[in-house]
C-alpha atoms as a PDB file:
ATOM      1  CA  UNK A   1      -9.481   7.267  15.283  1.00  0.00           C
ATOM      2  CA  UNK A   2      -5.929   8.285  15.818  1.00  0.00           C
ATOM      3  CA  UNK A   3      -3.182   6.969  13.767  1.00  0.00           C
ATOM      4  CA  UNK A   4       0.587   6.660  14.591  1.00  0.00           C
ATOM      5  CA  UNK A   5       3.297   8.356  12.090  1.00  0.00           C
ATOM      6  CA  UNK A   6       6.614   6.899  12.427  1.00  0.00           C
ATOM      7  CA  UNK A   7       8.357  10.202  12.218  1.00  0.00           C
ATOM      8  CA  UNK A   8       4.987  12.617  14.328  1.00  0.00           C
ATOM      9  CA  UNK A   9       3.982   9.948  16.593  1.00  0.00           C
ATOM     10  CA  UNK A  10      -0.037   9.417  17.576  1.00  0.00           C
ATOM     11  CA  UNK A  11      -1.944  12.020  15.561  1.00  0.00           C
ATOM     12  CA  UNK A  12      -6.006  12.782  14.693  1.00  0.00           C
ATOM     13  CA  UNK A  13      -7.492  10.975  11.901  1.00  0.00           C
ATOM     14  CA  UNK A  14      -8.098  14.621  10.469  1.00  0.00           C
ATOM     15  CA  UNK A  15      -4.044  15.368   9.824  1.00  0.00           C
ATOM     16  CA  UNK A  16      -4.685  12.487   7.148  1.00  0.00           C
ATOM     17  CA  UNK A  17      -5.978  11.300   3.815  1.00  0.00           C
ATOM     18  CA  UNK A  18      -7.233   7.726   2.954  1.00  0.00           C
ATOM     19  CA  UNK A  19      -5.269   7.030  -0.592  1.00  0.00           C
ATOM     20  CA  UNK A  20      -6.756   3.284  -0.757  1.00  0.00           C
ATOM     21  CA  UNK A  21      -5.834  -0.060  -0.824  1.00  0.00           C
ATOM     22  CA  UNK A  22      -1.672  -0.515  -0.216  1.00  0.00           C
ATOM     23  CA  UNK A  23      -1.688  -4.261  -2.140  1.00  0.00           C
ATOM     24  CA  UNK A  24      -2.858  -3.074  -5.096  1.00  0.00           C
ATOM     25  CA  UNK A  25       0.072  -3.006  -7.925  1.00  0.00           C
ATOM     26  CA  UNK A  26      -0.409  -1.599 -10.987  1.00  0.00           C
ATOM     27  CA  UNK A  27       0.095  -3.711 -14.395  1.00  0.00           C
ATOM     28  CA  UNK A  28       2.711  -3.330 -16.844  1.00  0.00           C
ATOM     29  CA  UNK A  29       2.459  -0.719 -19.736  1.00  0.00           C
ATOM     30  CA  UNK A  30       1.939  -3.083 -22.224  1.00  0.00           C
ATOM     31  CA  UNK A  31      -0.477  -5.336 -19.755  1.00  0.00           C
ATOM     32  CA  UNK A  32      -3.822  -6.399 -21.174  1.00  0.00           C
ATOM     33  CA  UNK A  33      -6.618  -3.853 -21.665  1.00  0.00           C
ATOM     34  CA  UNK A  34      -8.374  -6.646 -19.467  1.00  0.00           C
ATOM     35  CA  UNK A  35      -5.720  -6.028 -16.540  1.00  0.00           C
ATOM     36  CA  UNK A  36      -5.816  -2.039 -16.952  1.00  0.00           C
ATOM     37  CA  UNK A  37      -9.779  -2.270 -16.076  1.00  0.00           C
ATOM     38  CA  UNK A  38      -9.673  -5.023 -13.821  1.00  0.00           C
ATOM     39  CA  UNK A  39      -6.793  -2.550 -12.088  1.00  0.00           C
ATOM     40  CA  UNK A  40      -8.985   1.034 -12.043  1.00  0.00           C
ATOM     41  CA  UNK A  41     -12.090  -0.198 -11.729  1.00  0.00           C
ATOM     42  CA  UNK A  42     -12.007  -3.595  -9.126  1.00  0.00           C
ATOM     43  CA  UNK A  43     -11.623  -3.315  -5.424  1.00  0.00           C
ATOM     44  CA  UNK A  44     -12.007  -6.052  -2.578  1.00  0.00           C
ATOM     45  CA  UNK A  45     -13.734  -5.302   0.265  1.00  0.00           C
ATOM     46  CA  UNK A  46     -12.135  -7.183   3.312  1.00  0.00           C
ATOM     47  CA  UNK A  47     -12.957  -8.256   6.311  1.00  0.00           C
ATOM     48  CA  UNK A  48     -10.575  -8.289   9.201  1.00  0.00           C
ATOM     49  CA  UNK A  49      -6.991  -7.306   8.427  1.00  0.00           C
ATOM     50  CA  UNK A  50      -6.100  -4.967   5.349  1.00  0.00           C
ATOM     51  CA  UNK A  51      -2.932  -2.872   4.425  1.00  0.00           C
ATOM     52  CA  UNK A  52      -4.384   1.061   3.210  1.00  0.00           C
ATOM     53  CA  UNK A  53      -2.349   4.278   2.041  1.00  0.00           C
ATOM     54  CA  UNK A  54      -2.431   7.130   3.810  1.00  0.00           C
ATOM     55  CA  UNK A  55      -0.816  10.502   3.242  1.00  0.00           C
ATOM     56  CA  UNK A  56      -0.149  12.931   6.238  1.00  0.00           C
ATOM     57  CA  UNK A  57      -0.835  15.929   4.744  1.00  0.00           C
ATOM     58  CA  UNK A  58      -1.223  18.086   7.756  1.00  0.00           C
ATOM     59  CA  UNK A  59       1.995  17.096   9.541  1.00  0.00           C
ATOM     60  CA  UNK A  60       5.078  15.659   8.079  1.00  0.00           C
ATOM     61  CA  UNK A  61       4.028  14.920   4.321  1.00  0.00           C
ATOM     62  CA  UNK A  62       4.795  11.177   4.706  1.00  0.00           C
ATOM     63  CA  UNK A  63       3.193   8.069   2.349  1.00  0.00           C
ATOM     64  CA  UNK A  64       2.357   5.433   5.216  1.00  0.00           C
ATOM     65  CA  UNK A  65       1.397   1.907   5.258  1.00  0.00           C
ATOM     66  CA  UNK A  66      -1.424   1.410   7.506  1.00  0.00           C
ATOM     67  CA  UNK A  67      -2.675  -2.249   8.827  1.00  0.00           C
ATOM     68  CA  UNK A  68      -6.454  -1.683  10.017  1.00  0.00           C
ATOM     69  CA  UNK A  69      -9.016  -3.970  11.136  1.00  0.00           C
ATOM     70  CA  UNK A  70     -11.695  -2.867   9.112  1.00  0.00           C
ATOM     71  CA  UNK A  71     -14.447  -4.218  11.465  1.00  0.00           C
ATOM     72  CA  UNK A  72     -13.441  -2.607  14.269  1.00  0.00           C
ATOM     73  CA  UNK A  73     -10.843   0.390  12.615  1.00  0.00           C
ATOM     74  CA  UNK A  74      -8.519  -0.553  15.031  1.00  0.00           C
ATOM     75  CA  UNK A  75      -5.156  -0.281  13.619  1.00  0.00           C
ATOM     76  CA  UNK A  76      -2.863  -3.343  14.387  1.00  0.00           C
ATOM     77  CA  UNK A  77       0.682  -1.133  12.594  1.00  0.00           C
ATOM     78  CA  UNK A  78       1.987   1.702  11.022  1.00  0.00           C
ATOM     79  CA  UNK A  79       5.421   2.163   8.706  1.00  0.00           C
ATOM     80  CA  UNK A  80       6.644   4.241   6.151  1.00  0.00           C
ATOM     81  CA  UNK A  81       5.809   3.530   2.626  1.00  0.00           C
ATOM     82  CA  UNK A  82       9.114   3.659   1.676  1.00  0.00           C
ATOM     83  CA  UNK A  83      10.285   1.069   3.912  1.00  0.00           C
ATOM     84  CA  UNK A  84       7.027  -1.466   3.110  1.00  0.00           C
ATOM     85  CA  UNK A  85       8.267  -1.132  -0.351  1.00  0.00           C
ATOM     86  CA  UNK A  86      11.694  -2.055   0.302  1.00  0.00           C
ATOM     87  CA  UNK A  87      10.201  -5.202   2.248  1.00  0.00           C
ATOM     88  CA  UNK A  88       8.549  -6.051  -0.437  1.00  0.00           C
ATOM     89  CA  UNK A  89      11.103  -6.104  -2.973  1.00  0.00           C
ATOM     90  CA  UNK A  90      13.672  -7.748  -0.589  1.00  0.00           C
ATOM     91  CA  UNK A  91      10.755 -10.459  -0.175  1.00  0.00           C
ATOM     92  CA  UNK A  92      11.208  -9.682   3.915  1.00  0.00           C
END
């Protein structure tokens, strides 16, 4: 599987690290002990299109926002982390 870095370009799956599931936001402090659990401990496991972290550790150091297929690990895009964020928040 190769993956594309926005600032390296098409690299080996090896150059990175899987850091899990990119929709996954993390409660407030003062959150429910019932949201803290249901935050560590509960994953989905989709089917089809899914948004991952992954950390280029071997190359440029980035945080990027993957979209894979997970059927067929095909992956659809790429971005910085930084700039998914920022999409977010702007409600892009």
């Amino acid at each position: 599987m190769r993956i594309t870095c926005p600032h390296c370009g098409s690299r080996g799956l090896e150059e990175f690290t899987y850091r899990g599931d990119a929709t996954v936001r993390r409660p407030a402090p003062d959150a429910p002990h019932d949201a803290w659990v249901d935050y560590v401990y509960l994953r989905n496991n989709p089917a089809g299109l899914h948004k991952e972290l992954w950390y280029h550790g071997n190359g440029c150091r980035s945080w990027i926002v993957a979209e894979r297929n997970t059927i067929t690990h095909e992956i659809h895009s790429t971005r910085l982390a930084t700039e998914a964020l920022s999409e977010e928040k702007s409600g892009s």
